[in-house]
N, C-alpha and C. Protein backbone atom coordinates (compact mmCIF):
# COMPACT_ATOMS: atom_id res chain seq x y z
N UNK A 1 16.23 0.23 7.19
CA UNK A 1 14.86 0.71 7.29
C UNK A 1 14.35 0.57 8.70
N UNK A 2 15.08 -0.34 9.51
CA UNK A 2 14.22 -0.24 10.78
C UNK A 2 13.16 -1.39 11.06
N UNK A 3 11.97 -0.96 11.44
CA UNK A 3 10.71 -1.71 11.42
C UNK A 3 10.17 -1.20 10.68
N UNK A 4 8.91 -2.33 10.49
CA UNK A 4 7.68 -1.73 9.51
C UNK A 4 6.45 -2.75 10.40
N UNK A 5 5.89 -1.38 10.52
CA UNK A 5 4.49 -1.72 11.02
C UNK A 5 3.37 -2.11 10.13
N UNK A 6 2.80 -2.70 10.18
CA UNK A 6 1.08 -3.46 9.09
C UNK A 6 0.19 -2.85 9.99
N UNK A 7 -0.75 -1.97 9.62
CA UNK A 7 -2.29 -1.87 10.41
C UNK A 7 -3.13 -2.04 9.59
N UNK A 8 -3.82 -3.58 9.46
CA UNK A 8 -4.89 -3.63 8.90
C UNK A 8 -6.36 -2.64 9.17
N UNK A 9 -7.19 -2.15 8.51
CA UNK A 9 -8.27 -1.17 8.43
C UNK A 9 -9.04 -1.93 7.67
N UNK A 10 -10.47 -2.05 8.49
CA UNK A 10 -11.30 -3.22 7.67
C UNK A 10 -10.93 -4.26 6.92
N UNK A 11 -10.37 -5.09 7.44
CA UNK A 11 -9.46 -6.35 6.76
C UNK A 11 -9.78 -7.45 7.79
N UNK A 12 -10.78 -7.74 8.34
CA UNK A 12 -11.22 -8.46 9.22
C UNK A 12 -11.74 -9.85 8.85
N UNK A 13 -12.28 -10.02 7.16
CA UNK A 13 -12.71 -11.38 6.91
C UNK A 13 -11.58 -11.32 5.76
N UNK A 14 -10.16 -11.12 5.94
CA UNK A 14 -9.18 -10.94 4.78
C UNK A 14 -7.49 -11.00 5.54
N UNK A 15 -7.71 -11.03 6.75
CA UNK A 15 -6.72 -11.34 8.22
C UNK A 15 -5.34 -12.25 7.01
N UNK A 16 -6.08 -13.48 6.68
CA UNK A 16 -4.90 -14.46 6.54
C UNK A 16 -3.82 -13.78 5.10
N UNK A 17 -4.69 -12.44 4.40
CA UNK A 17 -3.53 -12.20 2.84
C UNK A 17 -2.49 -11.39 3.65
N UNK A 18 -2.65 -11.16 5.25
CA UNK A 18 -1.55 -10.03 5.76
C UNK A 18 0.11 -10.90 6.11
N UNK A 19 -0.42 -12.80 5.81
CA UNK A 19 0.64 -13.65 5.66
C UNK A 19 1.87 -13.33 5.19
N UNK A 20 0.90 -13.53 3.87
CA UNK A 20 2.01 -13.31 2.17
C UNK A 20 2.53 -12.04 1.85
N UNK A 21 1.34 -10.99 2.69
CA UNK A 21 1.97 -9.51 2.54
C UNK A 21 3.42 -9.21 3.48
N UNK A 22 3.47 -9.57 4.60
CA UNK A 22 4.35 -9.47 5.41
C UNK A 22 5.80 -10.73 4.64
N UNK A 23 5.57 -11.63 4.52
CA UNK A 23 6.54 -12.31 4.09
C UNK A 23 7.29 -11.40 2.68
N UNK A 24 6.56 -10.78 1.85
CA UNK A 24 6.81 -10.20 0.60
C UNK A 24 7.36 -8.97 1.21
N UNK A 25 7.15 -8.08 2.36
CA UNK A 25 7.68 -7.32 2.70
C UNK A 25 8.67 -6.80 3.16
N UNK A 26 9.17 -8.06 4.11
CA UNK A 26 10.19 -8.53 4.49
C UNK A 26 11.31 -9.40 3.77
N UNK A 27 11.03 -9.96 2.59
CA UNK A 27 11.92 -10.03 1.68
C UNK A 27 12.42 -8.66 1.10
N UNK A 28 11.09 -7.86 0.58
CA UNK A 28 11.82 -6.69 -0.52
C UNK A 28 12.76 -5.45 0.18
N UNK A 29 11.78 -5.61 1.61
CA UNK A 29 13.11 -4.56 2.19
C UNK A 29 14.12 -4.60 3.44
N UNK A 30 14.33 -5.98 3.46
CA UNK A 30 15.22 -6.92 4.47
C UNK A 30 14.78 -6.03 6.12
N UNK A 31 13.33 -5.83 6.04
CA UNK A 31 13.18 -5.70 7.75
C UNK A 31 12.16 -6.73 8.63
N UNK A 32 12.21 -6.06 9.74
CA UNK A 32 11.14 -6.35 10.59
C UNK A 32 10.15 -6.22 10.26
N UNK A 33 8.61 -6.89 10.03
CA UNK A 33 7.49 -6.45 10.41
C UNK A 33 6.51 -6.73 10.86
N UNK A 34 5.81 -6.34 11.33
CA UNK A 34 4.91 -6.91 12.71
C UNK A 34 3.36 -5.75 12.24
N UNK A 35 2.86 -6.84 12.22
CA UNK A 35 1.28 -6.10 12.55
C UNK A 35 0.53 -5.92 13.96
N UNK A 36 0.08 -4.48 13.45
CA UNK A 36 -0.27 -3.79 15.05
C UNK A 36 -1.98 -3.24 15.01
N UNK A 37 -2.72 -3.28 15.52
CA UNK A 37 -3.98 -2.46 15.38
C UNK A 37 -3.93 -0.90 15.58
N UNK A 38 -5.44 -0.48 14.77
CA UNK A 38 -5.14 0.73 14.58
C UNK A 38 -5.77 1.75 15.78
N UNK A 39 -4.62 2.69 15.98
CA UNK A 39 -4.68 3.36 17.16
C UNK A 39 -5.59 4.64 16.72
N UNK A 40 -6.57 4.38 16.34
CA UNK A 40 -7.45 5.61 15.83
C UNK A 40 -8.67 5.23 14.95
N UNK A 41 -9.37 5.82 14.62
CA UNK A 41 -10.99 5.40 14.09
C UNK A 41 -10.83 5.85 12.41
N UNK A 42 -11.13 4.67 11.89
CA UNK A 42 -11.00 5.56 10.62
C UNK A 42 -11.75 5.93 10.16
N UNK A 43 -12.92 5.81 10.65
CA UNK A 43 -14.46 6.13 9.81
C UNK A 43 -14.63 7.84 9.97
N UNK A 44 -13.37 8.68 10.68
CA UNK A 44 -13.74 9.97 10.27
C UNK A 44 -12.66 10.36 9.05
N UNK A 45 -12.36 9.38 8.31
CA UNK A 45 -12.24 9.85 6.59
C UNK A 45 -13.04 9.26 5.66
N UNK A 46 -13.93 9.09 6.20
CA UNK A 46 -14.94 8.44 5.33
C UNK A 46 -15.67 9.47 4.70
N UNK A 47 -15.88 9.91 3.35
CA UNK A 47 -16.59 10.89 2.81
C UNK A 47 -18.38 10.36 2.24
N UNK A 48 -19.08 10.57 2.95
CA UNK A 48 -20.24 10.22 2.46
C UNK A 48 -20.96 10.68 1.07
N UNK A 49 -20.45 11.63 0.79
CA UNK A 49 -21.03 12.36 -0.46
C UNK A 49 -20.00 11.48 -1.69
N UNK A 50 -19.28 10.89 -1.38
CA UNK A 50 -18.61 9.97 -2.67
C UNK A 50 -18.83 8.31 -1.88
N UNK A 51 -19.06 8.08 -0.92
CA UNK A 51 -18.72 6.28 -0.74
C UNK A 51 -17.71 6.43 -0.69
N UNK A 52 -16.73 6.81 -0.14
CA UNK A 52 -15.05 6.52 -0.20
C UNK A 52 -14.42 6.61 1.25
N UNK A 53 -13.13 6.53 1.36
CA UNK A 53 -12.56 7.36 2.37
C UNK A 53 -11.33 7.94 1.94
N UNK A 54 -11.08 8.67 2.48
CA UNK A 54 -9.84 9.63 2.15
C UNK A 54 -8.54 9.11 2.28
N UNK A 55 -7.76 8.95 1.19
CA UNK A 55 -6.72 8.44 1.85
C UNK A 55 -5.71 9.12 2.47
N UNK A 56 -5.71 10.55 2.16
CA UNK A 56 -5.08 11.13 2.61
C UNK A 56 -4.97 11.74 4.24
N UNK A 57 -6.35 11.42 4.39
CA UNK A 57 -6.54 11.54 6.02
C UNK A 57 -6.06 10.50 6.38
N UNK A 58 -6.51 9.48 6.09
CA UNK A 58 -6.28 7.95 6.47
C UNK A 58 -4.47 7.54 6.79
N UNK A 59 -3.34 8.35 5.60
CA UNK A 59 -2.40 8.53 6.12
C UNK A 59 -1.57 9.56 7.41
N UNK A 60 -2.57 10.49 7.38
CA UNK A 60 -2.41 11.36 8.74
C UNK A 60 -2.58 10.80 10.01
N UNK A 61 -4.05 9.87 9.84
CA UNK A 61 -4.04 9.40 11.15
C UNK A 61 -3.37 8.49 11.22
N UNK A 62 -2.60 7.35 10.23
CA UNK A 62 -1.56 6.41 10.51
C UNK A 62 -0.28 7.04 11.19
N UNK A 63 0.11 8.48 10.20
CA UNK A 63 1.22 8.52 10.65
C UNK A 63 1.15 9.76 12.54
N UNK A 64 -0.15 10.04 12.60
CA UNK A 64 0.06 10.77 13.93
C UNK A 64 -0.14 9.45 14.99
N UNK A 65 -0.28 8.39 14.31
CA UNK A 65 -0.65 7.39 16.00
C UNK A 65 0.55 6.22 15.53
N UNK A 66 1.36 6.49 14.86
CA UNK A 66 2.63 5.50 14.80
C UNK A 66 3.76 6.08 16.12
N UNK A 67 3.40 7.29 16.68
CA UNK A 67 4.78 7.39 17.51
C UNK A 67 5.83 8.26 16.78
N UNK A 68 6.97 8.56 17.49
CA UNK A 68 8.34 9.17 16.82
C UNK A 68 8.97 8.17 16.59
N UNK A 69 9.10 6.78 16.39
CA UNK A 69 10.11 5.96 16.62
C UNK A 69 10.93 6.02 15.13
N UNK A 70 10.00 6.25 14.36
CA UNK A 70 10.88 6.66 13.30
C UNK A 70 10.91 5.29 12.25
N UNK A 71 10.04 4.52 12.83
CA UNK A 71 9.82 3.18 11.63
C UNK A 71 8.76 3.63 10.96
N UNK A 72 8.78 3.02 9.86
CA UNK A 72 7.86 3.12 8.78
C UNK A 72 6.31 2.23 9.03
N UNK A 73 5.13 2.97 8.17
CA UNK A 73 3.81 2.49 8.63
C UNK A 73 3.09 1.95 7.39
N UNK A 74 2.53 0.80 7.25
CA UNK A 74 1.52 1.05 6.15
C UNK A 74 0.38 0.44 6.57
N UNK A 75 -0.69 1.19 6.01
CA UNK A 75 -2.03 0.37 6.47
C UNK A 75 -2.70 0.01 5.25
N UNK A 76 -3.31 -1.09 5.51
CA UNK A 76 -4.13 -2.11 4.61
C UNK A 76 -4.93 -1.94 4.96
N UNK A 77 -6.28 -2.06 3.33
CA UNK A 77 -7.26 -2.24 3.79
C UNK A 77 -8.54 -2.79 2.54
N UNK A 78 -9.79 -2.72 2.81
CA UNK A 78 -10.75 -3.39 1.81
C UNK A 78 -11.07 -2.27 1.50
N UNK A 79 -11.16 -1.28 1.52
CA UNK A 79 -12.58 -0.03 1.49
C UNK A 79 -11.76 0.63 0.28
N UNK A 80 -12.51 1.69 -0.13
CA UNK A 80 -12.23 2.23 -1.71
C UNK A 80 -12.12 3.16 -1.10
N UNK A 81 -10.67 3.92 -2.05
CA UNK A 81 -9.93 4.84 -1.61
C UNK A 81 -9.80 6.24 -2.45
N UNK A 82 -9.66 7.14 -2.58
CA UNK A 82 -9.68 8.50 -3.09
C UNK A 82 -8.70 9.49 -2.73
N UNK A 83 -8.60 10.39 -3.46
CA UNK A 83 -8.25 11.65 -3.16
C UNK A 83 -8.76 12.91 -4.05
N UNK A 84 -8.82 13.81 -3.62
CA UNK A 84 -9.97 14.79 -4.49
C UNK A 84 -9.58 14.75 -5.89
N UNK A 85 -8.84 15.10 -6.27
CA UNK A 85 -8.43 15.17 -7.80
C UNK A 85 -8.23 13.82 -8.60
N UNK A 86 -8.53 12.19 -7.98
CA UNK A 86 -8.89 11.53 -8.53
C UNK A 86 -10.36 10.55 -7.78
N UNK A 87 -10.68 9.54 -8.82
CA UNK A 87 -11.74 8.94 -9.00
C UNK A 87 -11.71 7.92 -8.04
N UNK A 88 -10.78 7.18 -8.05
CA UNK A 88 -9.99 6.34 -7.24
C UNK A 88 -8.36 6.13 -7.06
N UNK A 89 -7.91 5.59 -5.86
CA UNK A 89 -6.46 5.30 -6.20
C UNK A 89 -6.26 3.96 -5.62
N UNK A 90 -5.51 3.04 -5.67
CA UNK A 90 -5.22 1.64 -5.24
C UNK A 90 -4.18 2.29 -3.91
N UNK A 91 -3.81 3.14 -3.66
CA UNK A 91 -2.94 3.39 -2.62
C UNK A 91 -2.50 4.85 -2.47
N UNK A 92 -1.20 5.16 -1.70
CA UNK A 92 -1.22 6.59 -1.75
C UNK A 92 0.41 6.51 -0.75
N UNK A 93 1.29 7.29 -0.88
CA UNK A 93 2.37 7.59 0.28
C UNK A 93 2.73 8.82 0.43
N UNK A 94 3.44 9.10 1.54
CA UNK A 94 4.10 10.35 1.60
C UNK A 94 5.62 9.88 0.61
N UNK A 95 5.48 10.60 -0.01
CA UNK A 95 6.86 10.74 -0.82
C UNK A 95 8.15 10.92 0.64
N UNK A 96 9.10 10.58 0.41
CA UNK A 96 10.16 10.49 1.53
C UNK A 96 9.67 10.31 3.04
N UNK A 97 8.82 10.17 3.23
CA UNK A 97 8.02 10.42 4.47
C UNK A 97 7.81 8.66 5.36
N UNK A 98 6.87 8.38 6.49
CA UNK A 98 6.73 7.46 6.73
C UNK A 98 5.57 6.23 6.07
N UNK A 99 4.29 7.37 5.82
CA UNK A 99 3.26 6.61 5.93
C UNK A 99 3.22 5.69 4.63
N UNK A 100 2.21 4.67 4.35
CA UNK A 100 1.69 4.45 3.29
C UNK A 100 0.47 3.67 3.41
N UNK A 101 -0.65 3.79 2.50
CA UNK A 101 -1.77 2.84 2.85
C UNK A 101 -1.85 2.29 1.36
N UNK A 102 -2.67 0.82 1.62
CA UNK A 102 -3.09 0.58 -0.08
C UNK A 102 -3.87 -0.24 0.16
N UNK A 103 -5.43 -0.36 -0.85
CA UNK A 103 -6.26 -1.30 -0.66
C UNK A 103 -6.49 -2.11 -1.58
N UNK A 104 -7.03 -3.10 -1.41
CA UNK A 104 -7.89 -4.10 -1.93
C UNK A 104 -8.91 -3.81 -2.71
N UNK A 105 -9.91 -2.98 -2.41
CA UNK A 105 -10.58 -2.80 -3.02
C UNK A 105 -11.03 -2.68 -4.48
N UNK A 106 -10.14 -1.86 -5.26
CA UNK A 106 -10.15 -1.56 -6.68
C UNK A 106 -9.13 -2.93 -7.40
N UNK A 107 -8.38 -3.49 -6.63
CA UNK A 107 -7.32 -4.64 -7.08
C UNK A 107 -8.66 -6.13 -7.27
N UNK A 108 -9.39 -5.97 -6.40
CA UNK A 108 -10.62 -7.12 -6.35
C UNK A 108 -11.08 -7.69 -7.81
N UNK A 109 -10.99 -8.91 -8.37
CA UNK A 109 -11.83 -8.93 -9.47
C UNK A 109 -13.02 -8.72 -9.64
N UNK A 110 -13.74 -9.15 -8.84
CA UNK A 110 -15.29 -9.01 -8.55
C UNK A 110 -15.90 -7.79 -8.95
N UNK A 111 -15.41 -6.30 -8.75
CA UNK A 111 -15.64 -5.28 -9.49
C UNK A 111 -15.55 -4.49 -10.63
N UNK A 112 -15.09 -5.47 -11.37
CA UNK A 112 -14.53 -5.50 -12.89
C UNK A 112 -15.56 -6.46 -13.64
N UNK A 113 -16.40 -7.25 -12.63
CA UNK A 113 -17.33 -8.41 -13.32
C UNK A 113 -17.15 -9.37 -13.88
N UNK A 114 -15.63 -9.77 -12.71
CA UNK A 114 -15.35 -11.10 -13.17
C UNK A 114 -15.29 -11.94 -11.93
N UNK A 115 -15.27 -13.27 -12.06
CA UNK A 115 -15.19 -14.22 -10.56
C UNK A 115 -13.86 -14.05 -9.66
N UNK A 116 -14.05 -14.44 -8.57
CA UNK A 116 -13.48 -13.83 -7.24
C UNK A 116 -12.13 -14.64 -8.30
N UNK A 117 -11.01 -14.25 -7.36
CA UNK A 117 -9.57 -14.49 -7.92
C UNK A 117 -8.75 -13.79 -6.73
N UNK A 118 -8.83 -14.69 -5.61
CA UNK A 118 -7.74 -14.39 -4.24
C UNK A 118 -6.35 -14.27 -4.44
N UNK A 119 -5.79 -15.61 -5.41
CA UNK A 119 -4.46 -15.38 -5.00
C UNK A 119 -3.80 -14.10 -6.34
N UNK A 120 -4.53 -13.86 -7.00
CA UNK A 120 -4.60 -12.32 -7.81
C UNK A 120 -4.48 -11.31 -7.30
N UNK A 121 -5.66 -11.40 -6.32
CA UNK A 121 -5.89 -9.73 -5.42
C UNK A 121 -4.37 -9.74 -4.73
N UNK A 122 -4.15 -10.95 -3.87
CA UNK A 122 -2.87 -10.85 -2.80
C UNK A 122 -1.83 -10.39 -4.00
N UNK A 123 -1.67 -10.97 -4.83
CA UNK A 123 -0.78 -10.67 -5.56
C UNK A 123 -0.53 -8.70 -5.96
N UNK A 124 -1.18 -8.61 -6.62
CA UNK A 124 -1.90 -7.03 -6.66
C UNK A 124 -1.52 -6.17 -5.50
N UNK A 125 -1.98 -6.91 -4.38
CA UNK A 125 -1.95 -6.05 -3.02
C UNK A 125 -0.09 -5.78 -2.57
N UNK A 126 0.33 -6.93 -2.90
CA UNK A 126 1.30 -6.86 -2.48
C UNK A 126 2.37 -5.80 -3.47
N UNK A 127 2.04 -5.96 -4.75
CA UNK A 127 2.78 -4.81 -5.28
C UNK A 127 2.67 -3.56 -5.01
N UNK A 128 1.36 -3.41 -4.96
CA UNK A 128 0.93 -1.79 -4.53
C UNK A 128 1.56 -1.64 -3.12
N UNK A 129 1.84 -2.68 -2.09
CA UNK A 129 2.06 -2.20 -0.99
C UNK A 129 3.69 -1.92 -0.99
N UNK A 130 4.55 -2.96 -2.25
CA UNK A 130 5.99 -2.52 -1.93
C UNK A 130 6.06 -1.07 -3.04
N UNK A 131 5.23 -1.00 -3.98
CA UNK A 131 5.30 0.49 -4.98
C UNK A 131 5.39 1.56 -3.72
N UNK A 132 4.19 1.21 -3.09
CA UNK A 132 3.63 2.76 -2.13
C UNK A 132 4.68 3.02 -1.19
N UNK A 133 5.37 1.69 -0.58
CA UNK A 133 6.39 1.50 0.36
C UNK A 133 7.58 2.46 -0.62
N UNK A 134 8.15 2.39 -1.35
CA UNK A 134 8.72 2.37 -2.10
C UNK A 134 9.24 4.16 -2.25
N UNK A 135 7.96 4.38 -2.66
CA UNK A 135 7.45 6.48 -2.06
C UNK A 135 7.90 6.70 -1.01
N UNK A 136 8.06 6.20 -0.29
CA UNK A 136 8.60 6.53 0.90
C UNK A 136 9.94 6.35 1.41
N UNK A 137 10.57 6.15 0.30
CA UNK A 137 11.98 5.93 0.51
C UNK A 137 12.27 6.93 -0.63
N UNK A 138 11.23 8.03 -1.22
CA UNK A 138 12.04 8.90 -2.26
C UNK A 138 11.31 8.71 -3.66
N UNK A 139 11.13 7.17 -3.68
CA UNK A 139 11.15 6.84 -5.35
C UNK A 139 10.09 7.57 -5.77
N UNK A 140 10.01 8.36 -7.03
CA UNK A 140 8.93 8.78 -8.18
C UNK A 140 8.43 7.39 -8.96
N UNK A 141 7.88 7.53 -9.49
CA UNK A 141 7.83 6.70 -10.79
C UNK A 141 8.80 6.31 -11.93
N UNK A 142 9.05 5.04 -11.79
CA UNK A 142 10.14 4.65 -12.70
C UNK A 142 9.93 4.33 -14.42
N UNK A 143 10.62 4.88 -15.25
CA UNK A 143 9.96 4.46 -16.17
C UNK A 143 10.37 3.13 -16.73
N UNK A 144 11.00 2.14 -16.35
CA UNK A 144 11.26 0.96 -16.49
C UNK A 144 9.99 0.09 -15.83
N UNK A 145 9.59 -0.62 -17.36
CA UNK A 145 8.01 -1.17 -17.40
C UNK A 145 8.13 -2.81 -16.61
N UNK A 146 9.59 -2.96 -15.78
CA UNK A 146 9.94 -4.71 -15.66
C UNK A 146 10.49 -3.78 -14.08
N UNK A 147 9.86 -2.76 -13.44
CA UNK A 147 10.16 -2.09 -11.79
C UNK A 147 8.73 -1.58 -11.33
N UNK A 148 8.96 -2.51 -10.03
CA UNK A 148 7.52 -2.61 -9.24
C UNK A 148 7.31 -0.81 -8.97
N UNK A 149 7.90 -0.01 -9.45
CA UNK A 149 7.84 1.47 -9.03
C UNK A 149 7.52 1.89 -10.65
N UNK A 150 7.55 1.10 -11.55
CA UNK A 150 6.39 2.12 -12.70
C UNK A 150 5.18 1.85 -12.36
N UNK A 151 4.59 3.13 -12.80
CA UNK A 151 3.00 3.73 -12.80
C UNK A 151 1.75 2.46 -12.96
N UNK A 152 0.84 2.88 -12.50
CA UNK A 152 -0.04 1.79 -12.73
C UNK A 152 -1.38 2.90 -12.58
N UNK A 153 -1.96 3.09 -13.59
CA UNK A 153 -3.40 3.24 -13.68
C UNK A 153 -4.53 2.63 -13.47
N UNK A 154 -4.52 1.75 -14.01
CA UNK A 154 -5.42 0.61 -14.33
C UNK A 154 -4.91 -0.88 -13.88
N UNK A 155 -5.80 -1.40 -13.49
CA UNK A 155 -5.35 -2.71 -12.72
C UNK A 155 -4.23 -4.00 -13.55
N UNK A 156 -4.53 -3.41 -14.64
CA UNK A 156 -4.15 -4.70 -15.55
C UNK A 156 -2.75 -4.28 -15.71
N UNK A 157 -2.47 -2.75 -15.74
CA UNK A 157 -1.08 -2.39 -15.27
C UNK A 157 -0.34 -3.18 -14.39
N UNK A 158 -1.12 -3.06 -13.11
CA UNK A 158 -0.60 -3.82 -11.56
C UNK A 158 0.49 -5.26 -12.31
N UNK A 159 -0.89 -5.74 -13.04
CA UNK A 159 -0.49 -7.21 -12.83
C UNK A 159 0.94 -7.44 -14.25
N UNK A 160 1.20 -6.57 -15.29
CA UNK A 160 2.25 -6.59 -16.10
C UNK A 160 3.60 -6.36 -15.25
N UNK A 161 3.76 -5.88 -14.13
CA UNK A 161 4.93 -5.59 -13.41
C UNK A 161 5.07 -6.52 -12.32
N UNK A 162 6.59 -6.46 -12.23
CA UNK A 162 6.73 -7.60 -10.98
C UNK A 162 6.82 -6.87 -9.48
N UNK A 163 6.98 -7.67 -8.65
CA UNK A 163 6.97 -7.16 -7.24
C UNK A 163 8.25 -6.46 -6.90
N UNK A 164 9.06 -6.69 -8.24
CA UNK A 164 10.52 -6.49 -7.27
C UNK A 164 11.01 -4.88 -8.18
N UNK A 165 12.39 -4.09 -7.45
CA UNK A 165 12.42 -3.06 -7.80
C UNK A 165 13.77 -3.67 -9.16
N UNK A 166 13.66 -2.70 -9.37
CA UNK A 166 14.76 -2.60 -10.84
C UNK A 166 16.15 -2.16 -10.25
N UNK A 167 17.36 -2.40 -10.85
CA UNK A 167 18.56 -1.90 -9.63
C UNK A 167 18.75 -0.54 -9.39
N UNK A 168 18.07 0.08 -10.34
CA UNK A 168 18.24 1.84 -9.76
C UNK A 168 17.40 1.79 -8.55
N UNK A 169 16.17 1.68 -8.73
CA UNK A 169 15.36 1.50 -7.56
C UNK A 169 15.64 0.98 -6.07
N UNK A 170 16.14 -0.14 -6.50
CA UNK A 170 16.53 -0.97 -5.23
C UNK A 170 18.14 -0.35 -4.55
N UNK A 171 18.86 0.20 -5.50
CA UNK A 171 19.88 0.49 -4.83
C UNK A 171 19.59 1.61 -3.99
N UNK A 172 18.70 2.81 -4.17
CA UNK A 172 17.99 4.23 -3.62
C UNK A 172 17.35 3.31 -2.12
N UNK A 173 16.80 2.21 -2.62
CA UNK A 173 15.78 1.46 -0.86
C UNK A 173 17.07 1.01 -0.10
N UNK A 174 17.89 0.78 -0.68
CA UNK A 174 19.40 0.09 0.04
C UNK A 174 20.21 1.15 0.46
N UNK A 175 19.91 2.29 -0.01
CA UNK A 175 20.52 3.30 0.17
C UNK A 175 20.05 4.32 1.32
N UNK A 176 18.47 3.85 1.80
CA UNK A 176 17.61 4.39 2.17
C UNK A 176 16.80 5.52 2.12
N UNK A 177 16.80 5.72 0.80
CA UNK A 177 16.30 6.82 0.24
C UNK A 177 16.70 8.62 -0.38
């Protein structure tokens, strides 16, 4: 795989979960990764007429200010995420491609109306970030309910699956897609 870049996006009072994310990252897909700031503004995917931002812009501008180098990107972040044809999404990738982003936001307990629960969210975050990672090495949705690459709708989904891929899965990331 190369490198993998982290660009946190509004993750500024949330700095220390990019720890456990990077350590989890670097286990699941035996690389490099290093967090970098973001080379671009994201507040022009911000859609005012929903409160959201786009994630799909949000991966354009990751992947036009990553360079050709040809490593992989994902950006993190707090803010609530969209794409037109849904309500919300916890993340988003280019299928075979480089980018991926995934937030915090909808993974948060606090918006469900229950008390804060950190090492939950990290937990959460980190699946969505190796699922989304994951898109980008090819994978669809797996239908094996015990592979960090089946579907997740709903949060409580997130948390029934583990972080790690299933061996079809993992052999396609070993395979590199």
């Amino acid at each position: 795989m190369g490198r993998l870049d982290v660009v946190p996006l509004y993750l500024a009072d949330r700095i220390e979960w990019l720890d456990h994310l990077i350590a989890v990252l670097a286990e699941r897909f035996t690389v490099d990764v290093r967090v970098r700031a973001a080379r671009f503004d994201p507040e022009s995917s911000f859609d005012p007429s929903r409160g959201q931002y786009d994630s799909t812009r949000l991966l354009r501008q990751l992947l036009d200010s990553s360079g050709a180098d040809g490593g992989r990107i994902l950006g993190v972040t707090t803010v609530d995420l969209f794409v037109p044809v849904l309500t919300y999404v916890f993340g988003e990738a280019q299928l075979g491609g480089r980018a991926a982003i995934v937030s915090s936001h909808r993974l948060a307990t606090e918006i469900y109306g229950m008390d804060a629960n950190e090492p939950l969210v990290i937990d959460r975050l980190s699946k969505e970030a190796v699922h989304e990672l994951g898109h980008t090495f090819g994978l669809v949705h797996c239908p094996d309910p015990g592979c960090v690459m089946h579907a997740s709708t709903y949060v409580e989904e997130i948390d029934l699956k583990p972080s790690t891929f299933c061996t079809r899965c993992l052999r396609a990331v070993r395979d590199g897609g």
